[in-house]
Protein backbone atom coordinates (compact mmCIF):
# COMPACT_ATOMS: atom_id res chain seq x y z
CA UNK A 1 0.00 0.00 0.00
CA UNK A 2 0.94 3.61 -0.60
CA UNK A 3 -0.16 6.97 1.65
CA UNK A 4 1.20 10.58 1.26
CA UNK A 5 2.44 11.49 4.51
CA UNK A 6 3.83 15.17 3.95
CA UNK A 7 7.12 16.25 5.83
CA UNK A 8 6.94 14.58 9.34
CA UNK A 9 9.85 13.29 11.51
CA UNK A 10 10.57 9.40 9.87
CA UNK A 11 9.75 7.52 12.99
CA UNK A 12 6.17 9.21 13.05
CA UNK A 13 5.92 7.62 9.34
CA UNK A 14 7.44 4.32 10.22
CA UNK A 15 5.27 4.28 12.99
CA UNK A 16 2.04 5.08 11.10
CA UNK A 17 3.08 2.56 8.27
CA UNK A 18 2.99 -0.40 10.52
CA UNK A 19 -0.37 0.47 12.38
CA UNK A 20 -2.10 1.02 8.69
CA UNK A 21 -0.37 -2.37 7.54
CA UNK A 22 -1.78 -3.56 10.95
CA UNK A 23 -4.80 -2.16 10.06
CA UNK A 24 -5.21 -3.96 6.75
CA UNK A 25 -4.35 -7.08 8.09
CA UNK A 26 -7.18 -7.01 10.62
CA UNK A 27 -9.93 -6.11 7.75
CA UNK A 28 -8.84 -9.33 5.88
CA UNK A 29 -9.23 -11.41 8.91
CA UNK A 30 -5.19 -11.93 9.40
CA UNK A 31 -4.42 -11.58 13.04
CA UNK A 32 -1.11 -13.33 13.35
CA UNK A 33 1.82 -11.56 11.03
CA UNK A 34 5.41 -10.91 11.53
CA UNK A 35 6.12 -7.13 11.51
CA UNK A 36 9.67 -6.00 9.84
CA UNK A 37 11.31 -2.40 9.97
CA UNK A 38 15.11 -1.92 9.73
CA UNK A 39 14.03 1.23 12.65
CA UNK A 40 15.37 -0.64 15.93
CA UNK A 41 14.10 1.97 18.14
CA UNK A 42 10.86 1.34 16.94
CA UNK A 43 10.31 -2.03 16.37
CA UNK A 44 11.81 -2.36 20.52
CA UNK A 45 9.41 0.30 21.58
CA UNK A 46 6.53 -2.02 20.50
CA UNK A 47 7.93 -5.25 21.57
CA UNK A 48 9.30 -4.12 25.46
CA UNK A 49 5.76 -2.79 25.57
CA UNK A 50 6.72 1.15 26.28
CA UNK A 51 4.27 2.17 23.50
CA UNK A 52 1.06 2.08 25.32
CA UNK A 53 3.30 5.11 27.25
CA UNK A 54 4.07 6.81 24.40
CA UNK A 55 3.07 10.20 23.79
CA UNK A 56 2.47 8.85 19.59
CA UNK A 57 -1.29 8.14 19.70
CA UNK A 58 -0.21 5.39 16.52
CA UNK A 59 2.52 3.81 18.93
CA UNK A 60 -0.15 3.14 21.57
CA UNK A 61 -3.01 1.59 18.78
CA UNK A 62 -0.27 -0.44 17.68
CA UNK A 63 0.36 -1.77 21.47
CA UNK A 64 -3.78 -2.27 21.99
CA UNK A 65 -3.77 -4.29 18.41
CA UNK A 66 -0.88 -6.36 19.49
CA UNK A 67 -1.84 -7.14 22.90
CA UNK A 68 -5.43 -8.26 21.42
């Protein structure tokens, strides 16, 4: 998929490209995926589970979708 983002800071467009892909994955009924990003920081913010802190409102949907 494909989304015009404008000029925002990358990890705020990493971060809302994995909760759309998410997303997508949900409306076809897929629930179990592997998620890849070559953005460390972001990929261990999800996975140690400090996104549901996160000021990001997209890091903290991703948490609530993966903790489902």
């Amino acid at each position: 998929f494909s989304r015009l983002l404008g000029k925002e800071a990358i990890f705020k467009i990493e971060t809302r490209a994995i909760l759309e892909g998410l997303r997508l994955a949900w409306k076809k009924g897929i629930h179990q995926l592997e998620v890849e990003s070559d953005n460390v920081l972001l990929i261990e913010t999800i996975v140690e589970g400090v996104a549901e802190d996160n000021q990001l409102m997209e890091l903290r949907r991703i948490h609530q979708m993966v903790c489902r």
